[in-house]
PDB file of N, CA and C in Angstrom:
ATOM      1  N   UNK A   1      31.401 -13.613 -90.178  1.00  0.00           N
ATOM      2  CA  UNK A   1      30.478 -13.281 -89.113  1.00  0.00           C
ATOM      3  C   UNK A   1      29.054 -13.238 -89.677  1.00  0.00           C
ATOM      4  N   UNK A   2      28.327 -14.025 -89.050  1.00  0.00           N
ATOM      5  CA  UNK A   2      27.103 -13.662 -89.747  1.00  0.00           C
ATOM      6  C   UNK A   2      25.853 -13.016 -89.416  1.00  0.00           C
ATOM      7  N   UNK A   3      25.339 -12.147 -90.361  1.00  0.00           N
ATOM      8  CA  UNK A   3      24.353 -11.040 -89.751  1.00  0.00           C
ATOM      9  C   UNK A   3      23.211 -11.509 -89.353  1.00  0.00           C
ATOM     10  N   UNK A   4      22.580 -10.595 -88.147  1.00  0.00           N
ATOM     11  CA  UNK A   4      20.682 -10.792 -87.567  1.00  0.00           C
ATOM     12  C   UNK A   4      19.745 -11.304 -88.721  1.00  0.00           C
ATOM     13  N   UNK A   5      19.982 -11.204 -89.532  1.00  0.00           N
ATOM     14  CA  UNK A   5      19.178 -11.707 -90.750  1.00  0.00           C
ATOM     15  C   UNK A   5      19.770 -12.782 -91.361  1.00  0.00           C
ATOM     16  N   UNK A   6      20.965 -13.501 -91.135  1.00  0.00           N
ATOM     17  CA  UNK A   6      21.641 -14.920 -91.491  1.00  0.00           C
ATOM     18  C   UNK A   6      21.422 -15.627 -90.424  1.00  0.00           C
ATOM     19  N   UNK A   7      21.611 -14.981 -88.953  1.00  0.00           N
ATOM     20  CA  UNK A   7      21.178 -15.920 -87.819  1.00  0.00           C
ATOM     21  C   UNK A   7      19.659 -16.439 -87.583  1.00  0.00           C
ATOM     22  N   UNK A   8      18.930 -15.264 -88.196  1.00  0.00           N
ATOM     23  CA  UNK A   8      17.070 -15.465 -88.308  1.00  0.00           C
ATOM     24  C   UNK A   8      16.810 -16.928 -89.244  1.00  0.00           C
ATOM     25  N   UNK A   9      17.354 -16.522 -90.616  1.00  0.00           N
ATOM     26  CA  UNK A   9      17.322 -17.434 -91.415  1.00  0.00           C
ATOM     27  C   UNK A   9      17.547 -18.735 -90.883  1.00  0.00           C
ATOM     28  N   UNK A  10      19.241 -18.811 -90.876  1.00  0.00           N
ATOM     29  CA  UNK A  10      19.070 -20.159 -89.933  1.00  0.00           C
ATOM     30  C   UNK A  10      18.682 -20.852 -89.379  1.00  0.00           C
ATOM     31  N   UNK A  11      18.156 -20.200 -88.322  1.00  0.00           N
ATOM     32  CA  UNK A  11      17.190 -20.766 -86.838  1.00  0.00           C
ATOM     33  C   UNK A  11      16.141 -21.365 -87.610  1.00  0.00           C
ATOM     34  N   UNK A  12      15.236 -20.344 -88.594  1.00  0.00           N
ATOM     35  CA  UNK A  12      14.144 -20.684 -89.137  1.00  0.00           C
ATOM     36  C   UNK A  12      14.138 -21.825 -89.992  1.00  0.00           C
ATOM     37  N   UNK A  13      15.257 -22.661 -90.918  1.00  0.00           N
ATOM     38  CA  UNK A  13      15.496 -23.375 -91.961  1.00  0.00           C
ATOM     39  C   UNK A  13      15.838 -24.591 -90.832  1.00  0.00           C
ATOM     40  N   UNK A  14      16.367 -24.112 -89.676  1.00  0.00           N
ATOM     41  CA  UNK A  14      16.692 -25.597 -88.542  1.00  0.00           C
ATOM     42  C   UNK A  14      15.228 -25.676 -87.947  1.00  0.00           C
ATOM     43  N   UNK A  15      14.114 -25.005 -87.995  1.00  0.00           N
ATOM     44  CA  UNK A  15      12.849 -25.376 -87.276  1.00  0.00           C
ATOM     45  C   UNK A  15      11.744 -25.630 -88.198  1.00  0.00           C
ATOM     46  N   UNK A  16      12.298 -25.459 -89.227  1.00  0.00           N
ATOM     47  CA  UNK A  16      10.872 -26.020 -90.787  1.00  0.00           C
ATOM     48  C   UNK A  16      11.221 -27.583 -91.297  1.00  0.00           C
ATOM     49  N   UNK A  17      12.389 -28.190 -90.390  1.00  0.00           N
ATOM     50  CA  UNK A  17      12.644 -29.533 -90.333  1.00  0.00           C
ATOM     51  C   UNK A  17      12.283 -30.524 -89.713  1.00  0.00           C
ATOM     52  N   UNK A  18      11.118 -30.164 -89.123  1.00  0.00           N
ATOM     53  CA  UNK A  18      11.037 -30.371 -87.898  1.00  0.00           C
ATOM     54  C   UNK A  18       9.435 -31.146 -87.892  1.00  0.00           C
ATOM     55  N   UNK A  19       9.111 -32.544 -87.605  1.00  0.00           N
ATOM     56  CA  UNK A  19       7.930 -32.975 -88.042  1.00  0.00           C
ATOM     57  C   UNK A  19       6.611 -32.306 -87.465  1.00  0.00           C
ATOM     58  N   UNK A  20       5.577 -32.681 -87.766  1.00  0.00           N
ATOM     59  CA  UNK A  20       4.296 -32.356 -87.169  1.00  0.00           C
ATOM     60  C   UNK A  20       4.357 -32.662 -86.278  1.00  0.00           C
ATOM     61  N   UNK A  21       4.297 -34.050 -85.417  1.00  0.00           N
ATOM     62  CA  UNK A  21       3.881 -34.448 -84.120  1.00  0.00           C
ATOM     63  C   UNK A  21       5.144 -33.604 -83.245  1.00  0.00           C
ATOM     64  N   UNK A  22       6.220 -33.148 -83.728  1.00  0.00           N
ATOM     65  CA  UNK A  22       7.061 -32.603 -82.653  1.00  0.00           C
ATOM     66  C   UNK A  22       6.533 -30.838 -82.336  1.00  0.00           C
ATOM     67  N   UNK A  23       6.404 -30.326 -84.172  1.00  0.00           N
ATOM     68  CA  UNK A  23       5.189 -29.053 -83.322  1.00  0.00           C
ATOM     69  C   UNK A  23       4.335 -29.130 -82.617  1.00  0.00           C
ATOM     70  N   UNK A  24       3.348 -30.188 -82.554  1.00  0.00           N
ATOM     71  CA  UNK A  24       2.436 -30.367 -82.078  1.00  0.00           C
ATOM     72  C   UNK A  24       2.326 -30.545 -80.659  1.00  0.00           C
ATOM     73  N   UNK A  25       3.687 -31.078 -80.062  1.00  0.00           N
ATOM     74  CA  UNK A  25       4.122 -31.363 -78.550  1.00  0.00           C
ATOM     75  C   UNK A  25       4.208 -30.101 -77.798  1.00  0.00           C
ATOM     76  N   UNK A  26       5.446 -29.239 -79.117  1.00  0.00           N
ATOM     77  CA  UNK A  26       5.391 -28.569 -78.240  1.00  0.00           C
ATOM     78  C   UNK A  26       4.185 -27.001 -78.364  1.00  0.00           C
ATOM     79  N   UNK A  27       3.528 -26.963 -79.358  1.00  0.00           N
ATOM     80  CA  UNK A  27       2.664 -26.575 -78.777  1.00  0.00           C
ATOM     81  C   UNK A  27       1.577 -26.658 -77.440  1.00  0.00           C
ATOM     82  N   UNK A  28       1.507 -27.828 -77.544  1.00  0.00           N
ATOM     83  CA  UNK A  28       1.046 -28.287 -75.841  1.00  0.00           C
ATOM     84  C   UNK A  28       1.803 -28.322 -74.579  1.00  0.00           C
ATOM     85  N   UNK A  29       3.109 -27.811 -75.083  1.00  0.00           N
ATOM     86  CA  UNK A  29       3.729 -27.627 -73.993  1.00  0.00           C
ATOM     87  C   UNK A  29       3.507 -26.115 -73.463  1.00  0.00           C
ATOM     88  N   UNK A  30       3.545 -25.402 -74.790  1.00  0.00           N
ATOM     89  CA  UNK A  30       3.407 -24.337 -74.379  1.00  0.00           C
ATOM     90  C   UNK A  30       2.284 -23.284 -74.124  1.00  0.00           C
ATOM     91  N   UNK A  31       1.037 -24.075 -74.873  1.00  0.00           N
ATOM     92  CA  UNK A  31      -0.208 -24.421 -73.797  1.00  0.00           C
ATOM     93  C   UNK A  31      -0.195 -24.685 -72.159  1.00  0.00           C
ATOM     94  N   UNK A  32       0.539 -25.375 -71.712  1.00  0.00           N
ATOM     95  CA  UNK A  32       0.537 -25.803 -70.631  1.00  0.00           C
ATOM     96  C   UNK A  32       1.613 -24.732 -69.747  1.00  0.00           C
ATOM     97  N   UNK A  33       2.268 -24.171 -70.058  1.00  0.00           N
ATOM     98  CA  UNK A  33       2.651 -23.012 -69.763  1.00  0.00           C
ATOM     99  C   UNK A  33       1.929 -21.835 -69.339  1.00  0.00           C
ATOM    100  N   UNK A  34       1.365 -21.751 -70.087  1.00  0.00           N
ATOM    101  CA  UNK A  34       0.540 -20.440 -70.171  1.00  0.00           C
ATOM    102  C   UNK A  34      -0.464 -20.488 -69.493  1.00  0.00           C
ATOM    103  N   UNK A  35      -0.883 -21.487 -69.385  1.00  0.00           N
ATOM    104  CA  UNK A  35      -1.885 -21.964 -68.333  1.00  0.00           C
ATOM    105  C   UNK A  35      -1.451 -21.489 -66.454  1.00  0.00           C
ATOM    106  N   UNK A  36      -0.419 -22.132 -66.630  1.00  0.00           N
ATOM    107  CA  UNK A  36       0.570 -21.803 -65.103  1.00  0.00           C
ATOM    108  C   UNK A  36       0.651 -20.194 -64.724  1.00  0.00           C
ATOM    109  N   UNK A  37      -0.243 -20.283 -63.471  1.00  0.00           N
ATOM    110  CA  UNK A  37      -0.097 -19.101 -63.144  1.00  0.00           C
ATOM    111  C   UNK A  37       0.505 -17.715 -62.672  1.00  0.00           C
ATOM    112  N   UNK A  38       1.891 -18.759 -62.329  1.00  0.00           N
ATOM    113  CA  UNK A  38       3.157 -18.223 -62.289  1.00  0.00           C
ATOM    114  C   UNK A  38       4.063 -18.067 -63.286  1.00  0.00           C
ATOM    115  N   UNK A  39       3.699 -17.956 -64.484  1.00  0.00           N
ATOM    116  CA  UNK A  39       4.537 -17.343 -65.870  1.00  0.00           C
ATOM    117  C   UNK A  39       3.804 -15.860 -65.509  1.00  0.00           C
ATOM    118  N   UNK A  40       5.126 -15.242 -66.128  1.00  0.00           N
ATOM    119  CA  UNK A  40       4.663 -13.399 -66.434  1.00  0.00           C
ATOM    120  C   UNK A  40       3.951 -12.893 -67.507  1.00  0.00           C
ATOM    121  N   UNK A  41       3.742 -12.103 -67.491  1.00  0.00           N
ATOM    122  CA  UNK A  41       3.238 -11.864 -68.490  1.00  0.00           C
ATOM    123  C   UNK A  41       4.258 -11.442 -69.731  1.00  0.00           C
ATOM    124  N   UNK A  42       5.297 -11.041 -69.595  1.00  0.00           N
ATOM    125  CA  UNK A  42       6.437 -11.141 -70.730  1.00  0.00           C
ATOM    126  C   UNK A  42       6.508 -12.349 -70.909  1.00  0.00           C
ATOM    127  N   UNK A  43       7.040 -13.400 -70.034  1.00  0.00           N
ATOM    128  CA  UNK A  43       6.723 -14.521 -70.769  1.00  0.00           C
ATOM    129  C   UNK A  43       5.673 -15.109 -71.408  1.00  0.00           C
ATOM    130  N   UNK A  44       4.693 -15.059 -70.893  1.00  0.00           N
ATOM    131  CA  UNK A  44       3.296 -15.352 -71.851  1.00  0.00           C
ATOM    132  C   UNK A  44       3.264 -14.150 -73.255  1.00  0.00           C
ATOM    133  N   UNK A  45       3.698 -13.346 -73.410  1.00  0.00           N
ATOM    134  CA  UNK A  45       3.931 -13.197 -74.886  1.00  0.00           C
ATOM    135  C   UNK A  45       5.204 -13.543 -75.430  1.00  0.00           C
ATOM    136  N   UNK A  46       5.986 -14.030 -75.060  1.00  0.00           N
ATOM    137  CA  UNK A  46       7.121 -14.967 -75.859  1.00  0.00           C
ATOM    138  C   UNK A  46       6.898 -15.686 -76.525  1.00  0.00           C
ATOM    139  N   UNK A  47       5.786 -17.044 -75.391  1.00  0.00           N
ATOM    140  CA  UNK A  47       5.206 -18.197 -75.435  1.00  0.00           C
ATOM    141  C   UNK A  47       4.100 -18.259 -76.459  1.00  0.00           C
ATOM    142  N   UNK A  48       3.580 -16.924 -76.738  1.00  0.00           N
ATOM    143  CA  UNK A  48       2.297 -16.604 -77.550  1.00  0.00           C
ATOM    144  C   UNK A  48       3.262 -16.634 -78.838  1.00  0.00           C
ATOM    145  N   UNK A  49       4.109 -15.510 -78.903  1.00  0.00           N
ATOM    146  CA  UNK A  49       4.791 -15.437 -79.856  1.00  0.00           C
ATOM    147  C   UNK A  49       5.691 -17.001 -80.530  1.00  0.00           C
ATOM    148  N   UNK A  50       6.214 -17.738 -79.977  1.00  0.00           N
ATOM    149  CA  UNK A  50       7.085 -18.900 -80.225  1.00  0.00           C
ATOM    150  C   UNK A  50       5.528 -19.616 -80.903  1.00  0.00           C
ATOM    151  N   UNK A  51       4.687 -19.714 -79.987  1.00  0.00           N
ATOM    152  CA  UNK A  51       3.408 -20.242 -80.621  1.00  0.00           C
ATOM    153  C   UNK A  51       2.783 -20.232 -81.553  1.00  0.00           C
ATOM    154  N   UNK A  52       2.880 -18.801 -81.896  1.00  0.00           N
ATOM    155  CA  UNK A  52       2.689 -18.617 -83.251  1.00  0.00           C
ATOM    156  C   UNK A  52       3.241 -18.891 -84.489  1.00  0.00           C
ATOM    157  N   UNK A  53       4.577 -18.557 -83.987  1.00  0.00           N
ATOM    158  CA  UNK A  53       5.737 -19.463 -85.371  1.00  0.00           C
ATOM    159  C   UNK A  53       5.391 -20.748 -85.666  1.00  0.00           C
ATOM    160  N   UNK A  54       4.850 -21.360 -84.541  1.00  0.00           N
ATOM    161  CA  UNK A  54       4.699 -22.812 -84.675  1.00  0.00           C
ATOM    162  C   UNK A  54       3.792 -23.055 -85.816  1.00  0.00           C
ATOM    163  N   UNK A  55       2.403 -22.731 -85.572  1.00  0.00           N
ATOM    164  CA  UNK A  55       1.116 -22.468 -85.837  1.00  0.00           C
ATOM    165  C   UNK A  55       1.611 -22.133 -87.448  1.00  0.00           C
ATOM    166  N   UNK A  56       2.598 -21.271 -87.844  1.00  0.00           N
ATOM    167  CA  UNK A  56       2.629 -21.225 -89.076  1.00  0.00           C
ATOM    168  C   UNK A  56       3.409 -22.066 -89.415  1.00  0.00           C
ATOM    169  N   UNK A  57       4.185 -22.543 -88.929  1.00  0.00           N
ATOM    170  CA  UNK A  57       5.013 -23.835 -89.690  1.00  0.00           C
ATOM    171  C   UNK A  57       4.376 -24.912 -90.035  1.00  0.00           C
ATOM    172  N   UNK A  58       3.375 -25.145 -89.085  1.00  0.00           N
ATOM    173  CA  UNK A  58       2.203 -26.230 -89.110  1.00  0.00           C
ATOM    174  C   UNK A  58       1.336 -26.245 -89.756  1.00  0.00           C
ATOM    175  N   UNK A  59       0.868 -24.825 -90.332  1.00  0.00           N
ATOM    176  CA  UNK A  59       0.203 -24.229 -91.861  1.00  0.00           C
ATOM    177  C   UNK A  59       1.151 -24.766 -92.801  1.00  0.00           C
ATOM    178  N   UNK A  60       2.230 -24.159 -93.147  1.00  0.00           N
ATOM    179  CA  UNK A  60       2.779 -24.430 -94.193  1.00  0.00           C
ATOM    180  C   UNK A  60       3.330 -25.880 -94.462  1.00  0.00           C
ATOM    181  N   UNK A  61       3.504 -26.844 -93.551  1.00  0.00           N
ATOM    182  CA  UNK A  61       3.611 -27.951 -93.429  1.00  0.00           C
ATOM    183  C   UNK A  61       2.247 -28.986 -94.218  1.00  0.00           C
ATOM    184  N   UNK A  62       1.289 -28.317 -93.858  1.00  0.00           N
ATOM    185  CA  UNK A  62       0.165 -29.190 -94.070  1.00  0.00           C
ATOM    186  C   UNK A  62      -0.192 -28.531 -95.470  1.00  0.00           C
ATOM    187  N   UNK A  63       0.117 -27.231 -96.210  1.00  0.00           N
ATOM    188  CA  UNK A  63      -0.138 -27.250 -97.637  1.00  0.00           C
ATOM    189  C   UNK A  63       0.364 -27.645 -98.442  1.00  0.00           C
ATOM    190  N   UNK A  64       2.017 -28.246 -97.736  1.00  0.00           N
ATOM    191  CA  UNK A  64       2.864 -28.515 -98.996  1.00  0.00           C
ATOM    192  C   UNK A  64       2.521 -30.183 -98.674  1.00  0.00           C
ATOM    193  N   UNK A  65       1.909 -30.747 -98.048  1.00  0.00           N
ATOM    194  CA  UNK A  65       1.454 -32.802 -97.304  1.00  0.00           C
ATOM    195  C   UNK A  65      -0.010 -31.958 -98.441  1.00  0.00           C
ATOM    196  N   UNK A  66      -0.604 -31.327 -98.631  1.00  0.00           N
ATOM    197  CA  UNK A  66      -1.908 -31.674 -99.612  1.00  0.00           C
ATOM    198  C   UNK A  66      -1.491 -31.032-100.906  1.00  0.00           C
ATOM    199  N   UNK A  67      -0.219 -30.583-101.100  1.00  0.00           N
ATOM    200  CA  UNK A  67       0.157 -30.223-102.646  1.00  0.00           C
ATOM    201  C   UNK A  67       0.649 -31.717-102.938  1.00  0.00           C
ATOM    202  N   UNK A  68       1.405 -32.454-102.580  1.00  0.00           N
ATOM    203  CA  UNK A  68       1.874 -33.992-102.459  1.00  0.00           C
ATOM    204  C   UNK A  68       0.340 -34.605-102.525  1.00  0.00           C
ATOM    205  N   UNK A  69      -0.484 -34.527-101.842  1.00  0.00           N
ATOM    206  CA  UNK A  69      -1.608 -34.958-102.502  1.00  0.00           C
ATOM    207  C   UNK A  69      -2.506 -35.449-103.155  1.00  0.00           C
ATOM    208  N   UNK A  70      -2.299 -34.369-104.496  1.00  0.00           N
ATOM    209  CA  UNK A  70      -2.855 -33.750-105.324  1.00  0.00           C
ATOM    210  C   UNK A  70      -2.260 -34.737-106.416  1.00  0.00           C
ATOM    211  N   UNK A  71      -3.040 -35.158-107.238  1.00  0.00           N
ATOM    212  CA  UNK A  71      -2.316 -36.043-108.802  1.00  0.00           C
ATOM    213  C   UNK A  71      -2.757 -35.157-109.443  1.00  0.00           C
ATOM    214  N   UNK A  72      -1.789 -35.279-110.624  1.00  0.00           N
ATOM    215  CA  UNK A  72      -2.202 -35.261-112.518  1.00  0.00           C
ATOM    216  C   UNK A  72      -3.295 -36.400-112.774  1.00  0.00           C
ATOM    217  N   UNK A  73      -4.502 -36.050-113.345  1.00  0.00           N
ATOM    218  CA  UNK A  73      -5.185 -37.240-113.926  1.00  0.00           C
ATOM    219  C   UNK A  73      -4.668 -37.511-115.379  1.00  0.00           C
ATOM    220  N   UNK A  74      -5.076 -38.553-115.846  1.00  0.00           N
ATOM    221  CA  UNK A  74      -4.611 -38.929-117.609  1.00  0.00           C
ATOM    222  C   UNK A  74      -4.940 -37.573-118.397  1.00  0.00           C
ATOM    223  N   UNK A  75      -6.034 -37.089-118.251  1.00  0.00           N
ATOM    224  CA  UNK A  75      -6.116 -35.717-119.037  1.00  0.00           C
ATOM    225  C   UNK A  75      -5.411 -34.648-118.640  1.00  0.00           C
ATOM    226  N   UNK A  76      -4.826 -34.750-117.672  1.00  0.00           N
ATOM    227  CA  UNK A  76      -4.288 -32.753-116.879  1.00  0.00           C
ATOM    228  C   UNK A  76      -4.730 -32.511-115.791  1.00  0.00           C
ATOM    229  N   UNK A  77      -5.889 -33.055-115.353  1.00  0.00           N
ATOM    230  CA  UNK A  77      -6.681 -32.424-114.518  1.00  0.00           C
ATOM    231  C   UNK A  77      -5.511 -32.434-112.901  1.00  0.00           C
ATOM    232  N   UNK A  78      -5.952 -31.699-112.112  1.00  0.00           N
ATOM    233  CA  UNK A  78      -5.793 -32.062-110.698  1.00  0.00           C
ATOM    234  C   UNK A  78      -7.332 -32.824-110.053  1.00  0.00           C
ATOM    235  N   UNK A  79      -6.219 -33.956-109.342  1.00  0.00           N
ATOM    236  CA  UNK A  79      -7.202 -34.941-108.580  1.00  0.00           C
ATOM    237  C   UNK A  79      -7.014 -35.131-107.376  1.00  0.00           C
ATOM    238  N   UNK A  80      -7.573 -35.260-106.141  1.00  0.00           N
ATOM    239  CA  UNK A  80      -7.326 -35.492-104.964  1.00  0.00           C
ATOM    240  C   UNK A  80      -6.846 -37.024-104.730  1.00  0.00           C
ATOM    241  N   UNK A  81      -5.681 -37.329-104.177  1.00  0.00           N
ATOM    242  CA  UNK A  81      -5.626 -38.733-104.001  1.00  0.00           C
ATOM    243  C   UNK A  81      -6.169 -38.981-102.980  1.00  0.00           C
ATOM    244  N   UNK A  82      -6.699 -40.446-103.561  1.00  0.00           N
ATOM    245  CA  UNK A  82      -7.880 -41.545-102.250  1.00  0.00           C
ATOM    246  C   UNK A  82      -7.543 -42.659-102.439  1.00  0.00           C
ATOM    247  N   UNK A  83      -5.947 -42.654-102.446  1.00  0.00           N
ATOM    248  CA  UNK A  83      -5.297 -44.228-101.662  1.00  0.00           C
ATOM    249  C   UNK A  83      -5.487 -45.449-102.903  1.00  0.00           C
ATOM    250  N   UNK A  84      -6.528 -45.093-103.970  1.00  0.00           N
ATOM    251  CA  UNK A  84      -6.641 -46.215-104.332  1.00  0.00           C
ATOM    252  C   UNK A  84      -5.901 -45.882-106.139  1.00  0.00           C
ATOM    253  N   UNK A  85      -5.232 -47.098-106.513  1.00  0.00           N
ATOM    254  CA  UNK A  85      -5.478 -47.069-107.880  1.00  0.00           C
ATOM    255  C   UNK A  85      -5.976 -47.654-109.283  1.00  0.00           C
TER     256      UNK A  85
END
């Protein structure tokens, strides 16, 4: 059986798989929600809340796309890659 904190995990390890452009949708979806004037206001903090998870997945998504980045130069250094070599 697995515990509130194995089911959290889970959920969370099945939604950090998950590309940019598909957070990105549904963040605008749920933009577009919230917008609608007929959501409650419990739901508009769900929607805030789900939003926010997003928002950080989409952080952490985009530091580990500029740690990939990042080269070793011939000396050690860190270098920003610019496509060219």
């Amino acid at each position: 059986m697995m515990g509130n904190n194995e089911s959290m995990n889970t959920e969370e390890n099945n939604t950090q798989n998950r590309p940019l452009e598909e957070i990105f949708a549904e963040l605008d979806d749920i933009l577009s929600k919230m917008q609608d004037p007929e959501v409650t206001l419990e739901d508009s903090f769900a929607l805030y809340e789900t939003g926010m998870k997003d928002i950080k997945q989409c952080n952490n998504l985009l530091d580990q796309i500029e740690k990939k980045m990042l080269l070793l130069s011939k000396d050690g250094e860190l270098t920003a890659f610019d496509g060219e070599e």
